[in-house]
N, C-alpha and C. Protein backbone atom coordinates (compact mmCIF):
# COMPACT_ATOMS: atom_id res chain seq x y z
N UNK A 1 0.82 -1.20 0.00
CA UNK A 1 0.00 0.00 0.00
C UNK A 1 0.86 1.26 0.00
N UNK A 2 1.67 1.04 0.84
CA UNK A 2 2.82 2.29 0.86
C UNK A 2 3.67 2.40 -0.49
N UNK A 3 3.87 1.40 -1.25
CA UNK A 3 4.67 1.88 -2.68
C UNK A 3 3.47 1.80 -3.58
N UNK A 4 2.21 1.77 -3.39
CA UNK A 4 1.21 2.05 -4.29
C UNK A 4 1.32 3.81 -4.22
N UNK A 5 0.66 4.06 -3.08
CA UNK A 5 0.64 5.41 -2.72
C UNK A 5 1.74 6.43 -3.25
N UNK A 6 3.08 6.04 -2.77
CA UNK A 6 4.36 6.34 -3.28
C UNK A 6 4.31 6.67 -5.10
N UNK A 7 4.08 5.70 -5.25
CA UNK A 7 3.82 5.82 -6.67
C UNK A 7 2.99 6.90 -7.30
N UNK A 8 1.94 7.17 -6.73
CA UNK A 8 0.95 7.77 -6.88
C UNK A 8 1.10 9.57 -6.80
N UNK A 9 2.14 9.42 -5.74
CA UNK A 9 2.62 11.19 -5.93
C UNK A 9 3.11 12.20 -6.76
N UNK A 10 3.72 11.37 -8.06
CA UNK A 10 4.30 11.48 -9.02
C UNK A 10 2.89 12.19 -10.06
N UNK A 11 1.62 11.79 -10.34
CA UNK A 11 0.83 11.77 -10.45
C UNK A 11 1.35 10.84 -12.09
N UNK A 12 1.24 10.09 -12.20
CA UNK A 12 1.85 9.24 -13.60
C UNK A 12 0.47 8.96 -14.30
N UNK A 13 0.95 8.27 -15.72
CA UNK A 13 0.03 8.41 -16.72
C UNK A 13 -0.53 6.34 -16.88
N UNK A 14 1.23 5.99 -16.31
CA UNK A 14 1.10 4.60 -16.32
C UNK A 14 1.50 3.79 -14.70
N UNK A 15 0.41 2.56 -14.52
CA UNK A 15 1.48 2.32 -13.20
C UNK A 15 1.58 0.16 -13.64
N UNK A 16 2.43 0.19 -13.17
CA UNK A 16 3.02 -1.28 -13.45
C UNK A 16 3.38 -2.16 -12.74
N UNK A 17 2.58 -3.29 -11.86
CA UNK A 17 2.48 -3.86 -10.76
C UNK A 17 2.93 -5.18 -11.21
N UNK A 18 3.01 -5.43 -10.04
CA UNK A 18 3.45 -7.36 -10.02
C UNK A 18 2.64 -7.95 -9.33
N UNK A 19 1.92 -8.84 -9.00
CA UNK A 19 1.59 -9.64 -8.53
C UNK A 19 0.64 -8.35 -7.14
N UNK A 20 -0.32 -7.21 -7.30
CA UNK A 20 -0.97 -6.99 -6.69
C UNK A 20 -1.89 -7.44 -5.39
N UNK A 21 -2.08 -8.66 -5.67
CA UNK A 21 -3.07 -9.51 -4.87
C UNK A 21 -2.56 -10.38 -4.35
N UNK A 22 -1.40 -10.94 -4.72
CA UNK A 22 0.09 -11.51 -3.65
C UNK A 22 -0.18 -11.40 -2.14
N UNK A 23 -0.51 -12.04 -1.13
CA UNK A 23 -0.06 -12.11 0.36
C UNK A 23 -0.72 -11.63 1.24
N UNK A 24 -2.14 -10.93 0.72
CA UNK A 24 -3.18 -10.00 1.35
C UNK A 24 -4.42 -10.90 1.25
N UNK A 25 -5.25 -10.28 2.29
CA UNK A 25 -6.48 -11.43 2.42
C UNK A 25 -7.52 -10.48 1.44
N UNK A 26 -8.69 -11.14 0.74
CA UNK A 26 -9.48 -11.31 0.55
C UNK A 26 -10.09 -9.79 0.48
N UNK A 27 -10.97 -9.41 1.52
CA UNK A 27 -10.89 -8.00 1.78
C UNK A 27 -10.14 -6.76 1.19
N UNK A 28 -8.73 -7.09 1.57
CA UNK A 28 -7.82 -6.19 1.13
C UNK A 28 -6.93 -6.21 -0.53
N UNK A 29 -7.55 -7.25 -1.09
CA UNK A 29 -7.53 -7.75 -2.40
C UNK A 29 -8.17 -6.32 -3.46
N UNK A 30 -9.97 -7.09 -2.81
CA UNK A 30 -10.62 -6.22 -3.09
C UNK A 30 -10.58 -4.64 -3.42
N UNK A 31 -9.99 -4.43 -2.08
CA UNK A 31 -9.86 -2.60 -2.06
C UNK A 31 -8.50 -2.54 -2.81
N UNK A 32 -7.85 -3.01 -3.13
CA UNK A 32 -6.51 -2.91 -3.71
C UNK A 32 -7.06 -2.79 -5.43
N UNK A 33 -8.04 -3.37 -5.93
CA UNK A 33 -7.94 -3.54 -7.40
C UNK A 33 -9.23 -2.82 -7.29
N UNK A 34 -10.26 -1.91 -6.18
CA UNK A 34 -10.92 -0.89 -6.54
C UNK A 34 -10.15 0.33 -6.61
N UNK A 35 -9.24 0.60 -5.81
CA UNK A 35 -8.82 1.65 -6.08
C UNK A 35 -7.94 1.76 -6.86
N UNK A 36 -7.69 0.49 -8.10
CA UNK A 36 -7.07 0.52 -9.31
C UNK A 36 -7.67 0.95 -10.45
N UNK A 37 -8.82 0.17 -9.95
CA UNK A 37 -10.47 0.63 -11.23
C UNK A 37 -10.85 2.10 -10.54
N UNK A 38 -10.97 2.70 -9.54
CA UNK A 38 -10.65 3.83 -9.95
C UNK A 38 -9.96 4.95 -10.39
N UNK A 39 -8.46 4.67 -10.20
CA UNK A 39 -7.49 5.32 -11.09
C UNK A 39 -7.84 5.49 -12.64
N UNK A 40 -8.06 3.96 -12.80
CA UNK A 40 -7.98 3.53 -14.46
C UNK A 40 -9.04 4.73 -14.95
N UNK A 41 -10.66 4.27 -14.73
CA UNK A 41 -11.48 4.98 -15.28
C UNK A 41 -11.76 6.20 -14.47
N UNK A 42 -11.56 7.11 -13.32
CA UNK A 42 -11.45 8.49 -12.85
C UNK A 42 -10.49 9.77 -13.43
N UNK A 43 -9.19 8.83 -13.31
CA UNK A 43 -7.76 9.38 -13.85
C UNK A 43 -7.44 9.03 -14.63
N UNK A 44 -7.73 8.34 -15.33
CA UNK A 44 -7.35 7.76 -16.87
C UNK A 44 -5.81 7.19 -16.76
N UNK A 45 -5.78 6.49 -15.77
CA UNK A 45 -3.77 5.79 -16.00
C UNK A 45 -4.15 4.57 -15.91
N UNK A 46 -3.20 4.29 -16.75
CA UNK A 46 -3.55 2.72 -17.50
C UNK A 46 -2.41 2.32 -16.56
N UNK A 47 -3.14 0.95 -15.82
CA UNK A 47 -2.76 -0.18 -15.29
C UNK A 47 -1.92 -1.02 -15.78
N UNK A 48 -1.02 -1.17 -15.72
CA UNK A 48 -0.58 -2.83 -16.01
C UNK A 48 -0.02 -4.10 -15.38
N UNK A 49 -0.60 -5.34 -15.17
CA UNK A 49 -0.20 -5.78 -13.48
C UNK A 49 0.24 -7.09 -14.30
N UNK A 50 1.23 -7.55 -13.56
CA UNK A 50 1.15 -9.24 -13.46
C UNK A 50 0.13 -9.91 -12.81
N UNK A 51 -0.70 -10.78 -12.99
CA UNK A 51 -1.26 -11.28 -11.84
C UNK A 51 -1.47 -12.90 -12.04
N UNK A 52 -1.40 -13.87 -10.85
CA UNK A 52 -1.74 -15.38 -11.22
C UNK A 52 -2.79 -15.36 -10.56
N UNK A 53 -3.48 -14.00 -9.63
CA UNK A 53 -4.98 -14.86 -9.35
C UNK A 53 -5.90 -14.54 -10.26
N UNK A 54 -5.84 -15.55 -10.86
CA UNK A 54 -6.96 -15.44 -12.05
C UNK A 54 -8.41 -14.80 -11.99
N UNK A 55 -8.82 -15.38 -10.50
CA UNK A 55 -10.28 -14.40 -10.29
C UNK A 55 -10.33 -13.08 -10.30
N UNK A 56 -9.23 -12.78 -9.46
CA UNK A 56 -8.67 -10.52 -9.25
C UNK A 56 -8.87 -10.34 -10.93
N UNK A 57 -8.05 -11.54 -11.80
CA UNK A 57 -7.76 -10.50 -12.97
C UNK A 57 -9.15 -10.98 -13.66
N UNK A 58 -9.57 -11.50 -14.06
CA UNK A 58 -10.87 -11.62 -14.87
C UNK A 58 -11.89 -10.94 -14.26
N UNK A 59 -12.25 -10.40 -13.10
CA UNK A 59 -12.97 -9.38 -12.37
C UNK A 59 -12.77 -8.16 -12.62
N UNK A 60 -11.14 -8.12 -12.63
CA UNK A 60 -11.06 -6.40 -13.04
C UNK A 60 -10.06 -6.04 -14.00
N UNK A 61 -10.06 -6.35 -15.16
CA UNK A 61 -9.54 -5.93 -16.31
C UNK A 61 -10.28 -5.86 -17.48
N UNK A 62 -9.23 -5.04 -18.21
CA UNK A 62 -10.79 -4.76 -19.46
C UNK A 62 -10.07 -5.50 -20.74
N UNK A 63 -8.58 -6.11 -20.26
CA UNK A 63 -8.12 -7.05 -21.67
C UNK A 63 -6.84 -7.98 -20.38
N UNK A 64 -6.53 -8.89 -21.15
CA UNK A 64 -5.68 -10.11 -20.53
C UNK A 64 -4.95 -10.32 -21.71
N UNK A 65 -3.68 -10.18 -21.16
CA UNK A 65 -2.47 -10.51 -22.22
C UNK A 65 -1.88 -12.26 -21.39
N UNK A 66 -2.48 -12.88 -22.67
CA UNK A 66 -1.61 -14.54 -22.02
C UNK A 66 -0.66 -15.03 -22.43
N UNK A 67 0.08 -15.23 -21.57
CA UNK A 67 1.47 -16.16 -22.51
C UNK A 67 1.43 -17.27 -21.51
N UNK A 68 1.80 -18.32 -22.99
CA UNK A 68 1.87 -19.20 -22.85
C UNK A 68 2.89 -20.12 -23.60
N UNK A 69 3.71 -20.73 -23.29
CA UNK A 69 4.90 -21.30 -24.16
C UNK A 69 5.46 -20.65 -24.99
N UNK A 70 5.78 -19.62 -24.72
CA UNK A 70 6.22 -18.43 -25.66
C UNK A 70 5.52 -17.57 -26.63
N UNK A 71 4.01 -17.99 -26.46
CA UNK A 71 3.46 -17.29 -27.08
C UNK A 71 2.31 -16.23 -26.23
N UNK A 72 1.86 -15.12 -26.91
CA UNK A 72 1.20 -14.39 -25.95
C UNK A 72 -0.26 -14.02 -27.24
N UNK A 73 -1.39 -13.90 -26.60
CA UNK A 73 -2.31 -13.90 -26.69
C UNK A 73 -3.11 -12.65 -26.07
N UNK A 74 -3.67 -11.31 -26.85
CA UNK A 74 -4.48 -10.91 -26.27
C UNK A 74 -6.05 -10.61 -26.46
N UNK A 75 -7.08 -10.48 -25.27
CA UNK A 75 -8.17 -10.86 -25.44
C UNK A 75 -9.06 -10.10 -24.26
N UNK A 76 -10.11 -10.26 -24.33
CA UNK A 76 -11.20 -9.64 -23.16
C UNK A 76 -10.65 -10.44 -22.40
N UNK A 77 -11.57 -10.32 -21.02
CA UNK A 77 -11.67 -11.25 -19.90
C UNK A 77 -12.76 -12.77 -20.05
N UNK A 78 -13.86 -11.87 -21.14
CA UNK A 78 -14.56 -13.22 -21.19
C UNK A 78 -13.89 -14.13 -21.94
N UNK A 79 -13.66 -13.62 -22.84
CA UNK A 79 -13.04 -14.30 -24.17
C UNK A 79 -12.22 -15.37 -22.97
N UNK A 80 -10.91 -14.61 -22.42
CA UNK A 80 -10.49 -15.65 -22.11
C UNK A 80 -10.84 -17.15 -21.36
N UNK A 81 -11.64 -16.29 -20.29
CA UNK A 81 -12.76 -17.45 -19.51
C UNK A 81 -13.33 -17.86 -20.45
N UNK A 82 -13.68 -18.29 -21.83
CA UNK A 82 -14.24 -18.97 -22.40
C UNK A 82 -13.29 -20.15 -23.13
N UNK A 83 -12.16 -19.68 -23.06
CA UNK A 83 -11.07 -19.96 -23.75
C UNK A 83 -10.31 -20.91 -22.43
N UNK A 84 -10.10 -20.95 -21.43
CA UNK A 84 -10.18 -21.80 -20.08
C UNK A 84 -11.33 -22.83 -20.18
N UNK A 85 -12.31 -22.09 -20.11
CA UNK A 85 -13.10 -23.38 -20.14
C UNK A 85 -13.08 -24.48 -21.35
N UNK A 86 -12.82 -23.94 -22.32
CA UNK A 86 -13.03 -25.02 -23.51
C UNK A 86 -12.10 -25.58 -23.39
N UNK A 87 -10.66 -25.26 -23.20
CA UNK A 87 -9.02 -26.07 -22.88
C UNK A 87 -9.55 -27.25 -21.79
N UNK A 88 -9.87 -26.87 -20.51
CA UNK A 88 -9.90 -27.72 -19.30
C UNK A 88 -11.28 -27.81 -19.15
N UNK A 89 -11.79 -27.60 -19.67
CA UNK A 89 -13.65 -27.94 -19.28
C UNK A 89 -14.32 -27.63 -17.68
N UNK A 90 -13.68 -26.28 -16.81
CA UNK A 90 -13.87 -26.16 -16.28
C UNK A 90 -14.14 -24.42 -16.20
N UNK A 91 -14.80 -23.82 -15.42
CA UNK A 91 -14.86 -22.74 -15.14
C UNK A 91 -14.31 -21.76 -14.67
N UNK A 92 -13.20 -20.35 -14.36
CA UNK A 92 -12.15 -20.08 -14.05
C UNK A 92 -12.34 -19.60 -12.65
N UNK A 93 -13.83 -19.30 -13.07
CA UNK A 93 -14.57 -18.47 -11.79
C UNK A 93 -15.15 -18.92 -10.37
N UNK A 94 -14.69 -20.16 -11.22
CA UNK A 94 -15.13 -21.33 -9.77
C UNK A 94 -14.17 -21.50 -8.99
């Protein structure tokens, strides 16, 4: 939270995270990727995060860049959850 903020003084156009949702509970997940979605669409600075929890990112992004074996893929969020499910026949959201 403190090198989010940090970041934030600068007043920047772009911000570039790693693993956001990394080590924090549930709750604080949450408020972490609202007050990303409101940067994004209030302030207009484009996000760009690593993330492996798949639920944070298909909840709150408006495109998903995938790589995979060297290749990268980009797409909505549904798209991709549709694209999960048809690979593994399961749901991402579950």
């Amino acid at each position: 939270r403190v090198s989010m903020a940090r970041a934030l003084i600068g007043k920047p156009d772009l911000i570039i995270l790693d693993e956001p949702s990394t080590g924090v509970d549930r709750k604080s997940q949450e408020g972490i990727y609202s007050l990303l979605c409101e940067l994004n669409q209030v302030h207009h600075i484009t996000i760009i995060s690593v993330e492996h929890n798949l639920e944070m990112a298909l909840a709150n992004s408006t495109n998903i860049y995938h790589i995979a074996n060297g290749q990268g893929h980009l797409c909505s969020p549904e798209q991709y959850a549709s694209e999960i499910m048809h690979s593994t026949g399961r749901n991402p959201m579950d």
